[in-house]
PDB file of N, CA and C in Angstrom:
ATOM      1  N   UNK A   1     188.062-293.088 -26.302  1.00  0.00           N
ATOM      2  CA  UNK A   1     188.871-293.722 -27.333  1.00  0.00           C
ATOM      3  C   UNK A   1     190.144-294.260 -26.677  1.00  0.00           C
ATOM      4  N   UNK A   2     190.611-295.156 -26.933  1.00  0.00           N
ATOM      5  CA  UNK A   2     191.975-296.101 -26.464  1.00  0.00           C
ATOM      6  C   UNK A   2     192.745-295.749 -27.157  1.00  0.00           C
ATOM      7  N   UNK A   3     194.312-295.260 -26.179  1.00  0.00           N
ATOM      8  CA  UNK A   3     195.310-295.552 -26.805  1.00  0.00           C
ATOM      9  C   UNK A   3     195.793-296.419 -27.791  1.00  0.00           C
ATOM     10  N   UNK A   4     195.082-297.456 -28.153  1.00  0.00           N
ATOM     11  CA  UNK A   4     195.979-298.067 -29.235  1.00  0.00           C
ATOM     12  C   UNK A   4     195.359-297.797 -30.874  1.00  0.00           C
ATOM     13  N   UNK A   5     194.314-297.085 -30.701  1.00  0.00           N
ATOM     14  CA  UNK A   5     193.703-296.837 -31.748  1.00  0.00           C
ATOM     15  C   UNK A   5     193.223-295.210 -32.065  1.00  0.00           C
ATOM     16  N   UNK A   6     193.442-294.035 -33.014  1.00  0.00           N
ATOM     17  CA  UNK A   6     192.542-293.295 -33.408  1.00  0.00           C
ATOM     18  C   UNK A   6     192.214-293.148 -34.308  1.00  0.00           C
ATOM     19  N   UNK A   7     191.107-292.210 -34.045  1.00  0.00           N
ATOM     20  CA  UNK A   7     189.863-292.154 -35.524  1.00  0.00           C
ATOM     21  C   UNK A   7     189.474-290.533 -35.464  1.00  0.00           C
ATOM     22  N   UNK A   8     189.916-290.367 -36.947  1.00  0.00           N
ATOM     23  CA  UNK A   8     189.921-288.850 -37.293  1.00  0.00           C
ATOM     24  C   UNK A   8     188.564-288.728 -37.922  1.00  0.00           C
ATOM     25  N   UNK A   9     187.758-287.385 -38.622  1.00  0.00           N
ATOM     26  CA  UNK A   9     186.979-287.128 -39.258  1.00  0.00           C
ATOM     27  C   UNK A   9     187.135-285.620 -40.050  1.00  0.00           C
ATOM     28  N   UNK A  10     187.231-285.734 -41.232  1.00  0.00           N
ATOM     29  CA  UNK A  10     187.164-284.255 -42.001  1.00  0.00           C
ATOM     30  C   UNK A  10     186.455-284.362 -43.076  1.00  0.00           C
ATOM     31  N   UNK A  11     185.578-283.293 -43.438  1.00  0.00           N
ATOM     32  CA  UNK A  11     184.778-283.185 -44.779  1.00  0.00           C
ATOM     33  C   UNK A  11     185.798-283.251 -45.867  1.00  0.00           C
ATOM     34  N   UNK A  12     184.937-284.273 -46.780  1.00  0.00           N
ATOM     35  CA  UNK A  12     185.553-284.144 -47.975  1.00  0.00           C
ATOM     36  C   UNK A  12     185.629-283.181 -48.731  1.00  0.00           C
ATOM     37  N   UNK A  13     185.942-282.940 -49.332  1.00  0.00           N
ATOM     38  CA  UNK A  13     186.682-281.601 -50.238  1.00  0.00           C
ATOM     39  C   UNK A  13     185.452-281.087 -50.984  1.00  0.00           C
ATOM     40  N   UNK A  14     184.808-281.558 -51.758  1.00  0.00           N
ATOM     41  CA  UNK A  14     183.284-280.980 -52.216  1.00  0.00           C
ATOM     42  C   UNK A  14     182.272-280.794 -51.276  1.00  0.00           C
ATOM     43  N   UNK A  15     182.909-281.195 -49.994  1.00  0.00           N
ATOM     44  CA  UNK A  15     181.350-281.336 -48.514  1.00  0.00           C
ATOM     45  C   UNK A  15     180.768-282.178 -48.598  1.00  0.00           C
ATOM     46  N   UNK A  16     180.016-283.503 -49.619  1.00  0.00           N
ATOM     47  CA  UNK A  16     179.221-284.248 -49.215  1.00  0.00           C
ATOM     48  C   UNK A  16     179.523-285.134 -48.669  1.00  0.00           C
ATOM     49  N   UNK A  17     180.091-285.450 -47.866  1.00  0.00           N
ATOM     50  CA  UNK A  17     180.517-286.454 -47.961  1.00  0.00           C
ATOM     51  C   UNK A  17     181.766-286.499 -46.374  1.00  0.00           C
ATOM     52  N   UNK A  18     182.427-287.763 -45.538  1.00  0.00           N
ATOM     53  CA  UNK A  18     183.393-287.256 -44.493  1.00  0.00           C
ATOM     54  C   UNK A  18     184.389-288.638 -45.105  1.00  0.00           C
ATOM     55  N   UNK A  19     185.555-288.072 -44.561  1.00  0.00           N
ATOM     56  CA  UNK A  19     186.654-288.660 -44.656  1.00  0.00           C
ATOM     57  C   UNK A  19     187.417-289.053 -43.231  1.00  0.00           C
ATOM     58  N   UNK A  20     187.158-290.553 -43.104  1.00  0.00           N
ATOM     59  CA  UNK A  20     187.576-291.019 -41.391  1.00  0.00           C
ATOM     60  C   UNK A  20     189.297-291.697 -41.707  1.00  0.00           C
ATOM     61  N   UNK A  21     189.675-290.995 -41.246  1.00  0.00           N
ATOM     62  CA  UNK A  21     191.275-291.240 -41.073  1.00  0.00           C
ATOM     63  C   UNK A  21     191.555-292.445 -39.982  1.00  0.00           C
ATOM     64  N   UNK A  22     192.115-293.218 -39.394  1.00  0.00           N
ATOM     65  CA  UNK A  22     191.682-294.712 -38.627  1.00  0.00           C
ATOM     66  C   UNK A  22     193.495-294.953 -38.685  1.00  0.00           C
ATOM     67  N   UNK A  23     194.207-294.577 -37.363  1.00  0.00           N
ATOM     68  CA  UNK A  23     195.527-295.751 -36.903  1.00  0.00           C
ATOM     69  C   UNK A  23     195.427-296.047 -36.108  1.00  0.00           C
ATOM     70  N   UNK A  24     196.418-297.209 -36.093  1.00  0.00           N
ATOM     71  CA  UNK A  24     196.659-297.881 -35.044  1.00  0.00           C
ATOM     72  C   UNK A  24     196.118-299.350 -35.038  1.00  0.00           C
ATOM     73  N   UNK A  25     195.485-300.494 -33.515  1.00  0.00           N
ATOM     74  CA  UNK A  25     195.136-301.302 -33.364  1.00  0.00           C
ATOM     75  C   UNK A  25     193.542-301.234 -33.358  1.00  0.00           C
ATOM     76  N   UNK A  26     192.882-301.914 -34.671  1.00  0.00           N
ATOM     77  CA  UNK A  26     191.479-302.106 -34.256  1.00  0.00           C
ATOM     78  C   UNK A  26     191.258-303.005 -33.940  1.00  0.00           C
ATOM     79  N   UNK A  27     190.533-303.591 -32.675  1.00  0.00           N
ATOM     80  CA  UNK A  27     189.985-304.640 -32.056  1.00  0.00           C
ATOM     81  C   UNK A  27     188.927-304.309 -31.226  1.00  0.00           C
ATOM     82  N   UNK A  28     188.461-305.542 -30.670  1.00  0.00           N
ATOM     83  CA  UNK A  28     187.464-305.108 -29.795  1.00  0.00           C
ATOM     84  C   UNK A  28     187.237-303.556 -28.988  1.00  0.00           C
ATOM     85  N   UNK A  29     188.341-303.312 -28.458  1.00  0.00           N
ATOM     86  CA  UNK A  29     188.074-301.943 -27.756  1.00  0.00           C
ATOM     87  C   UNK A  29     188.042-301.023 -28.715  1.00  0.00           C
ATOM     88  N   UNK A  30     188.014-300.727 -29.972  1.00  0.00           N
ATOM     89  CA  UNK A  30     187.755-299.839 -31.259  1.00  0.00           C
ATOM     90  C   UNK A  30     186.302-300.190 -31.768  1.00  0.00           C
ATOM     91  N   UNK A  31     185.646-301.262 -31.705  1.00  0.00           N
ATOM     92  CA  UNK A  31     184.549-301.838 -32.224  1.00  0.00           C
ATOM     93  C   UNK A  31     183.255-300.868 -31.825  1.00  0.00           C
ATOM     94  N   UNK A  32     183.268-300.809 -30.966  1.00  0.00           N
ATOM     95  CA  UNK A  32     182.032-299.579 -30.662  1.00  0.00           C
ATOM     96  C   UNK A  32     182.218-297.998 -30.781  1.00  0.00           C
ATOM     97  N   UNK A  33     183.554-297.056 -30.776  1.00  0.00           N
ATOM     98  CA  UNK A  33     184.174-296.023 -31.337  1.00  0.00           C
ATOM     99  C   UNK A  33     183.976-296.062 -32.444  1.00  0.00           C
ATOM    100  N   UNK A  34     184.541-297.346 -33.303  1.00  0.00           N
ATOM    101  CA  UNK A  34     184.020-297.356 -34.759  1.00  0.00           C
ATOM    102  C   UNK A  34     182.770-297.247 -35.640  1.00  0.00           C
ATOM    103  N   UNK A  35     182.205-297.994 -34.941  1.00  0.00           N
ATOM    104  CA  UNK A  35     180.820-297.942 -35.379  1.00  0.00           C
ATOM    105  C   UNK A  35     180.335-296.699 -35.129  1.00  0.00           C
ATOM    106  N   UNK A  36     180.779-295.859 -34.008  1.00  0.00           N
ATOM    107  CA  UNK A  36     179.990-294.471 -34.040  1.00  0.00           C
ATOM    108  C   UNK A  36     180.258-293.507 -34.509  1.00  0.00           C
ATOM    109  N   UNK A  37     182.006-293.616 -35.118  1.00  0.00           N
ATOM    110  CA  UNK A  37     182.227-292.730 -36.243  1.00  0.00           C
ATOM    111  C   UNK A  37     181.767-292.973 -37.399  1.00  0.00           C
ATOM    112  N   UNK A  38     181.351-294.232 -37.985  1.00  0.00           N
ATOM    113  CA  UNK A  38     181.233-294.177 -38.888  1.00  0.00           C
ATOM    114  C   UNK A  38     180.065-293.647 -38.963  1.00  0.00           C
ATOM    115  N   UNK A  39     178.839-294.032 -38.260  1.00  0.00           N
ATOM    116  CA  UNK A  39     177.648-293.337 -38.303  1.00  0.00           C
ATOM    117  C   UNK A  39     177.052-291.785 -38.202  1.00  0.00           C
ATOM    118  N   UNK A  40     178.064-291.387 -37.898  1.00  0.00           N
ATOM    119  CA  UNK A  40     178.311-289.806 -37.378  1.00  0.00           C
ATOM    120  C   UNK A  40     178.862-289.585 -38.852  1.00  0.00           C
ATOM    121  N   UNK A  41     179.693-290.314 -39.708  1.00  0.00           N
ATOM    122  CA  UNK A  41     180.118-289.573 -40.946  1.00  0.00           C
ATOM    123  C   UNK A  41     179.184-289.701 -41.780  1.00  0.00           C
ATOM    124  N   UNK A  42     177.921-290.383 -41.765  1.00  0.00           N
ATOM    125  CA  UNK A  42     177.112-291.108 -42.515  1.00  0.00           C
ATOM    126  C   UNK A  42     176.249-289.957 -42.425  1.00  0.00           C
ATOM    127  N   UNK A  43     176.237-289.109 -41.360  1.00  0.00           N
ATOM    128  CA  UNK A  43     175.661-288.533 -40.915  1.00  0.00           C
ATOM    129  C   UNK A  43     175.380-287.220 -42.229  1.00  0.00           C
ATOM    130  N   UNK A  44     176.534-286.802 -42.234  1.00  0.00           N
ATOM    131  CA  UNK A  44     177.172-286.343 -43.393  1.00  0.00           C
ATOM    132  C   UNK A  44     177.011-286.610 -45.320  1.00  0.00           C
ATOM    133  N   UNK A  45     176.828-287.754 -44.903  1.00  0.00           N
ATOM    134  CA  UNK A  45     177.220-288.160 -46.736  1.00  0.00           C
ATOM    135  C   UNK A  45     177.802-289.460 -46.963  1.00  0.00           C
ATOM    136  N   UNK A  46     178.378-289.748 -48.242  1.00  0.00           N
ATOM    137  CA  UNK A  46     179.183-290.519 -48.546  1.00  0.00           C
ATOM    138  C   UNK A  46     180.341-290.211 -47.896  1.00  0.00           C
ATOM    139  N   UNK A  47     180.835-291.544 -47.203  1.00  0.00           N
ATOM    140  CA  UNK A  47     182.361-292.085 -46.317  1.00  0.00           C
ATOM    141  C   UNK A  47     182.822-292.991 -46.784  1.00  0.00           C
ATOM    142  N   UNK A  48     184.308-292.318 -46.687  1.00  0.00           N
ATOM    143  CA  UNK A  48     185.494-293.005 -47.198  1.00  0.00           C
ATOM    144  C   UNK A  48     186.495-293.107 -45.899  1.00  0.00           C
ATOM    145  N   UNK A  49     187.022-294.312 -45.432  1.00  0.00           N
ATOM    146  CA  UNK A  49     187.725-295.108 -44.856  1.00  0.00           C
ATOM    147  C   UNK A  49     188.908-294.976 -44.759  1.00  0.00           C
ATOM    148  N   UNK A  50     189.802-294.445 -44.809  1.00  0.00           N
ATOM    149  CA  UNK A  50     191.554-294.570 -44.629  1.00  0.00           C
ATOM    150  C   UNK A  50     192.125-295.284 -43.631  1.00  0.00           C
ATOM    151  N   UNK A  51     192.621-296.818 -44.442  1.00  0.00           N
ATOM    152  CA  UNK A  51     192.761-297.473 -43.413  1.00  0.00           C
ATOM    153  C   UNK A  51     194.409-297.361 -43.467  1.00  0.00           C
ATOM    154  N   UNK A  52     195.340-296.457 -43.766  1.00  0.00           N
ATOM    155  CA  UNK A  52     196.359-296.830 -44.465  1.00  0.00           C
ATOM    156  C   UNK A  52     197.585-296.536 -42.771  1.00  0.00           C
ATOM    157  N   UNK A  53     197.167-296.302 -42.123  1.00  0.00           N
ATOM    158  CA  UNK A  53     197.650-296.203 -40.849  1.00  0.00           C
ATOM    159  C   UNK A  53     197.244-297.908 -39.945  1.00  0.00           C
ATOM    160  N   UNK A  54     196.420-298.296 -40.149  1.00  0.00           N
ATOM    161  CA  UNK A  54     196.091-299.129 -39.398  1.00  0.00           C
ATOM    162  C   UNK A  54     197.184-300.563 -39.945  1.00  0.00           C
ATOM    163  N   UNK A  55     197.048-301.260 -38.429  1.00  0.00           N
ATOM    164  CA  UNK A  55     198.078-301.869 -37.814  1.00  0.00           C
ATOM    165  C   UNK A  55     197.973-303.549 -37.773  1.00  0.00           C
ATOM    166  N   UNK A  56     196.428-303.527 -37.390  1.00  0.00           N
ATOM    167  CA  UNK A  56     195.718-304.872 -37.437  1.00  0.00           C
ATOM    168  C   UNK A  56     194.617-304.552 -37.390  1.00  0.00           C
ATOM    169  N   UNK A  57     193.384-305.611 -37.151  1.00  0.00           N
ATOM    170  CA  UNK A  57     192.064-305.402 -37.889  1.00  0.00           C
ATOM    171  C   UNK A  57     191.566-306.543 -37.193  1.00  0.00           C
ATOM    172  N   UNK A  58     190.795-306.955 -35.989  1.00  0.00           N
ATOM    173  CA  UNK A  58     190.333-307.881 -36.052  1.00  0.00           C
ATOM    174  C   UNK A  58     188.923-308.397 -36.456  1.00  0.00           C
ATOM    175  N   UNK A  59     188.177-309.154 -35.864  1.00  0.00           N
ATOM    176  CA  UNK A  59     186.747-309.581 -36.420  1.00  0.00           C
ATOM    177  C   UNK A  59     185.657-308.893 -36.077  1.00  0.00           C
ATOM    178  N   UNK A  60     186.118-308.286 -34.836  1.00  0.00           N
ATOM    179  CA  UNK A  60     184.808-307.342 -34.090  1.00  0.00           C
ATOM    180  C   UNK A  60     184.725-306.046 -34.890  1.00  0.00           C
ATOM    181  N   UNK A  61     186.374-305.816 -35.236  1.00  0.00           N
ATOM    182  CA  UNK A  61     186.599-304.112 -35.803  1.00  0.00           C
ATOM    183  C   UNK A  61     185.742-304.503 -37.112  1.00  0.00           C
ATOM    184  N   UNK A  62     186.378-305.562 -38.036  1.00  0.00           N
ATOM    185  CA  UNK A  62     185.700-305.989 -38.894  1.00  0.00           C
ATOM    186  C   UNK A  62     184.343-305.663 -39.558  1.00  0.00           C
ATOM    187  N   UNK A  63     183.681-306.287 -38.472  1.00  0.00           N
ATOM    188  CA  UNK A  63     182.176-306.043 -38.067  1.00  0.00           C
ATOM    189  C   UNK A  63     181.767-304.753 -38.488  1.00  0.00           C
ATOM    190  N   UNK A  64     182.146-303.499 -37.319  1.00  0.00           N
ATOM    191  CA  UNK A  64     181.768-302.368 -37.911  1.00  0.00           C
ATOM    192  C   UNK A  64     182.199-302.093 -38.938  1.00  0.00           C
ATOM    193  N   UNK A  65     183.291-301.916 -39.976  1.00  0.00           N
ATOM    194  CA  UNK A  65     183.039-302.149 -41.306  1.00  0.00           C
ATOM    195  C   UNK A  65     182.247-301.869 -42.039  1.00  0.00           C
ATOM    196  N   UNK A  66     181.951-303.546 -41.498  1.00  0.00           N
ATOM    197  CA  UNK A  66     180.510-304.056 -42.736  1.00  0.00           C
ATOM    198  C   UNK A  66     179.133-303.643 -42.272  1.00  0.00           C
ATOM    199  N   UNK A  67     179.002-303.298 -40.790  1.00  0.00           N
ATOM    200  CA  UNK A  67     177.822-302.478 -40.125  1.00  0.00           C
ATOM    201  C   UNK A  67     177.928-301.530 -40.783  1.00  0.00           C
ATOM    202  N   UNK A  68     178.934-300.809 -41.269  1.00  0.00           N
ATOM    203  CA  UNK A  68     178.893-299.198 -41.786  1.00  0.00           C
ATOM    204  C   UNK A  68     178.309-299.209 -42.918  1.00  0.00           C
ATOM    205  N   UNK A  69     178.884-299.949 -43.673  1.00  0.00           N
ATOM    206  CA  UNK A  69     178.806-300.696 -45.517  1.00  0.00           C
ATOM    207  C   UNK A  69     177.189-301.257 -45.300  1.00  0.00           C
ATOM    208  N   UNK A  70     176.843-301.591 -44.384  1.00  0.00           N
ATOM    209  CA  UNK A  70     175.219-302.460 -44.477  1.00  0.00           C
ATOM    210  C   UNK A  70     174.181-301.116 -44.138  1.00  0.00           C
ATOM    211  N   UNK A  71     174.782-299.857 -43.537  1.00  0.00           N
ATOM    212  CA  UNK A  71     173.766-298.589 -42.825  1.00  0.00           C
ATOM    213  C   UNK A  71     174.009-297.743 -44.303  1.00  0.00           C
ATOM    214  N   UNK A  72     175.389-297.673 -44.622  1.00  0.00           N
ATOM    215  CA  UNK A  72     175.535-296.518 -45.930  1.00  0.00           C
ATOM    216  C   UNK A  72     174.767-297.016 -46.922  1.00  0.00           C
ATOM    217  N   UNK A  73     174.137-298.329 -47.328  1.00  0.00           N
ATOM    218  CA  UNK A  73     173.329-298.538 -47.927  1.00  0.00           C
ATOM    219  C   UNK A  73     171.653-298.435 -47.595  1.00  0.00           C
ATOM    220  N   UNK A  74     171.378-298.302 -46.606  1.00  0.00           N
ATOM    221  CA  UNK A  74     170.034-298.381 -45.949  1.00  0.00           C
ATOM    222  C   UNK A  74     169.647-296.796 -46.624  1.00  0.00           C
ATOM    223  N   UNK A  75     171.029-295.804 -46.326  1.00  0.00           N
ATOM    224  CA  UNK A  75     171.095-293.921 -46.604  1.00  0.00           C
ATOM    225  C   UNK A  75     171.319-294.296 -47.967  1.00  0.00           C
ATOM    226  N   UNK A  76     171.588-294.784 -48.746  1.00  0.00           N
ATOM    227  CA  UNK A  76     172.182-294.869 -49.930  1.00  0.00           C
ATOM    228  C   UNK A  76     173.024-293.984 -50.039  1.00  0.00           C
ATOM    229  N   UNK A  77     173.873-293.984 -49.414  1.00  0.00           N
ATOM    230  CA  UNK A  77     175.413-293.197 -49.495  1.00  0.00           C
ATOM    231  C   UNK A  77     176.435-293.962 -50.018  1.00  0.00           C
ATOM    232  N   UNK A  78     177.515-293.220 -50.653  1.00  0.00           N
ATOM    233  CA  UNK A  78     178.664-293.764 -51.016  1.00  0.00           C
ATOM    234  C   UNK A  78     179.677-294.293 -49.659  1.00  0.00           C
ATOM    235  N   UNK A  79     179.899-295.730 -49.639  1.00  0.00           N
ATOM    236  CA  UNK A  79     180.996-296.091 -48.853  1.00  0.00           C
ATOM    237  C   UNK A  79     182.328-297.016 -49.308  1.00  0.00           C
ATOM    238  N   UNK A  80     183.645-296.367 -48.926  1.00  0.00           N
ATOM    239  CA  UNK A  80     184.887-296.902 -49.373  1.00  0.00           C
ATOM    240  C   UNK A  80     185.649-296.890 -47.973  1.00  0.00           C
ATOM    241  N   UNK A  81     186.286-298.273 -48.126  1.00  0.00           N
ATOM    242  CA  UNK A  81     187.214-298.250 -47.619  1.00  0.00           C
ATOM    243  C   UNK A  81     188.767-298.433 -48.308  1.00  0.00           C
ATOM    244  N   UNK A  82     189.790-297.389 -47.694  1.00  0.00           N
ATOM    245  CA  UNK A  82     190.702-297.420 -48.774  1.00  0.00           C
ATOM    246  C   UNK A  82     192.240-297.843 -48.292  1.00  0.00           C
ATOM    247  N   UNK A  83     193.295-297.875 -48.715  1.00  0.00           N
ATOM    248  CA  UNK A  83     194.608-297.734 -48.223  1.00  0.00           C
ATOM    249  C   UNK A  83     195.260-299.290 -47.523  1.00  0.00           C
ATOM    250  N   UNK A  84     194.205-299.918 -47.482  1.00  0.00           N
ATOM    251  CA  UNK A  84     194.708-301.320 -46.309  1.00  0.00           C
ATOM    252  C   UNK A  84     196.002-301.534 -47.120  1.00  0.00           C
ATOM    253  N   UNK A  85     196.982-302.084 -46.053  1.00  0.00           N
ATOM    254  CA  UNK A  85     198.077-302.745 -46.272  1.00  0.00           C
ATOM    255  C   UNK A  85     198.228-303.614 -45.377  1.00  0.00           C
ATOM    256  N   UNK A  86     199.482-304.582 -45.874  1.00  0.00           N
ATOM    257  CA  UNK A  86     199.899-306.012 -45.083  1.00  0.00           C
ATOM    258  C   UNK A  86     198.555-306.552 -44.328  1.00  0.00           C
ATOM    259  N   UNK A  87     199.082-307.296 -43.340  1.00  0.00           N
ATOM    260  CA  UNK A  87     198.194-307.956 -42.497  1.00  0.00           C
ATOM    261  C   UNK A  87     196.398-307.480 -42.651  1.00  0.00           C
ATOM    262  N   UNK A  88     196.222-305.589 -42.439  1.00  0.00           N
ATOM    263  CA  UNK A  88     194.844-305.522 -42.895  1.00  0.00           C
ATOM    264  C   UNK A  88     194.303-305.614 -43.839  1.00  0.00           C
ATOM    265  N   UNK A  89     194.992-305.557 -44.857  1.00  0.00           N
ATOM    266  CA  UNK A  89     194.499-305.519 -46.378  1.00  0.00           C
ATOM    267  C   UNK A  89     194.387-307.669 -46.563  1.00  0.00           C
ATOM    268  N   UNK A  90     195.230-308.424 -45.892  1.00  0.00           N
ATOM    269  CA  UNK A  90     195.106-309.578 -45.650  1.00  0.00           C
ATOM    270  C   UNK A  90     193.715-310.009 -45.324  1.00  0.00           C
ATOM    271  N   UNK A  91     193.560-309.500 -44.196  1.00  0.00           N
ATOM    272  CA  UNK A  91     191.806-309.668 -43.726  1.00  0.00           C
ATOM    273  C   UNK A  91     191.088-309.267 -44.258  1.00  0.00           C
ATOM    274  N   UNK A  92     190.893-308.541 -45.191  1.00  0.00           N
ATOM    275  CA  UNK A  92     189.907-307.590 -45.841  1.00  0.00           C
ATOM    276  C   UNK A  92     190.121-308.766 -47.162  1.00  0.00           C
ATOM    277  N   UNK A  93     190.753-309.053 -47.530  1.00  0.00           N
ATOM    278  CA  UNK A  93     190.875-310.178 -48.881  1.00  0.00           C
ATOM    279  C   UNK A  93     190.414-311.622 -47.949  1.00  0.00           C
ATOM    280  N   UNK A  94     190.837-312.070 -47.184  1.00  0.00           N
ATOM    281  CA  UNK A  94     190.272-313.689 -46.914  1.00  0.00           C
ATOM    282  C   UNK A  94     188.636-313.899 -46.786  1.00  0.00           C
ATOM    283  N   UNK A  95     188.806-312.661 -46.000  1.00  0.00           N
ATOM    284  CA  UNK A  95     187.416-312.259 -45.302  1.00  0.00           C
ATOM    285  C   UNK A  95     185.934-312.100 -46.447  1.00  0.00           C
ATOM    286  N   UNK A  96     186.571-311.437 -47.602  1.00  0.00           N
ATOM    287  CA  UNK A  96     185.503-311.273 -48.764  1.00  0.00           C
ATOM    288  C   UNK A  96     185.451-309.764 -48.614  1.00  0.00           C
ATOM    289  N   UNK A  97     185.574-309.041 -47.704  1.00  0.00           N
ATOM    290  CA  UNK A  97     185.013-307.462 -47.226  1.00  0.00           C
ATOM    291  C   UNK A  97     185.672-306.963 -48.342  1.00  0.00           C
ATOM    292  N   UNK A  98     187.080-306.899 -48.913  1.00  0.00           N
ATOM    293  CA  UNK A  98     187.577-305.958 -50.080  1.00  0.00           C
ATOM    294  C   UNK A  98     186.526-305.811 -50.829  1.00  0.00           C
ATOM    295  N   UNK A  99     185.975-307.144 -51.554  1.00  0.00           N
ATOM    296  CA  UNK A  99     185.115-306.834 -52.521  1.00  0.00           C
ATOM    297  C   UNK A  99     183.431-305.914 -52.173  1.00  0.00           C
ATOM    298  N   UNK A 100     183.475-305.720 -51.112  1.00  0.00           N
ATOM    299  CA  UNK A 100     182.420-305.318 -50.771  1.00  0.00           C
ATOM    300  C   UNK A 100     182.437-303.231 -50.572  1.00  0.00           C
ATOM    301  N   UNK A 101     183.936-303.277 -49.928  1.00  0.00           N
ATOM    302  CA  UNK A 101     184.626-302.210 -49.541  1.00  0.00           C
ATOM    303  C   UNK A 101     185.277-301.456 -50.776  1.00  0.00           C
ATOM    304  N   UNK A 102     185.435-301.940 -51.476  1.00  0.00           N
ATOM    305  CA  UNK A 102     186.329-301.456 -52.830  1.00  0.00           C
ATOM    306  C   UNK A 102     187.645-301.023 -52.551  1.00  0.00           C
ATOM    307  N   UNK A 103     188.431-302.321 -51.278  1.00  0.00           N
ATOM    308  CA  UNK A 103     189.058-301.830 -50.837  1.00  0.00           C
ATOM    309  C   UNK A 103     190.844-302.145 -52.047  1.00  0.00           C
TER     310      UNK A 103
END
């Protein structure tokens, strides 16, 4: 994992489910970390996203995202992403992903 980015994981409070905590810079060097937390929480249950630390967001980080959002449906699991502000919550609205993310 890179310094400019980490990615937490804790069960949600009833257990089904993980809760990925996410600061810092996501970009390319987060893009493959990401994707494997998220799949590892999937692993688990329904995942929820806390993006409320994060800093920027680019297209690759993006990506896993919606890789996560396109696998939690394959499991039919619950997936949210939550908390975006400024600039990420920006991308997540131009982009279309909020509506997808329930962010």
């Amino acid at each position: 994992m890179a310094d400019s980015y980490k990615i937490g994981q804790e069960r949600a409070a009833d257990g089904a489910g993980a809760l990925l905590h996410i600061s810092g810079e996501l970009d390319i060097t987060a893009r493959d970390d990401l994707h494997e937390s998220i799949r590892a929480a999937l692993d688990v249950g329904d995942v929820v996203i806390d993006l409320g630390d994060v800093t920027f967001l680019d297209s690759e980080a993006l990506g896993s995202l919606i890789d996560g959002y396109n696998e939690a449906r394959r499991r039919s699991a619950g997936y949210q992403v939550v908390n975006a502000q400024g600039l990420v919550a920006r991308v997540l609205q131009v982009s279309g992903a909020q509506d997808l993310f329930g962010a």
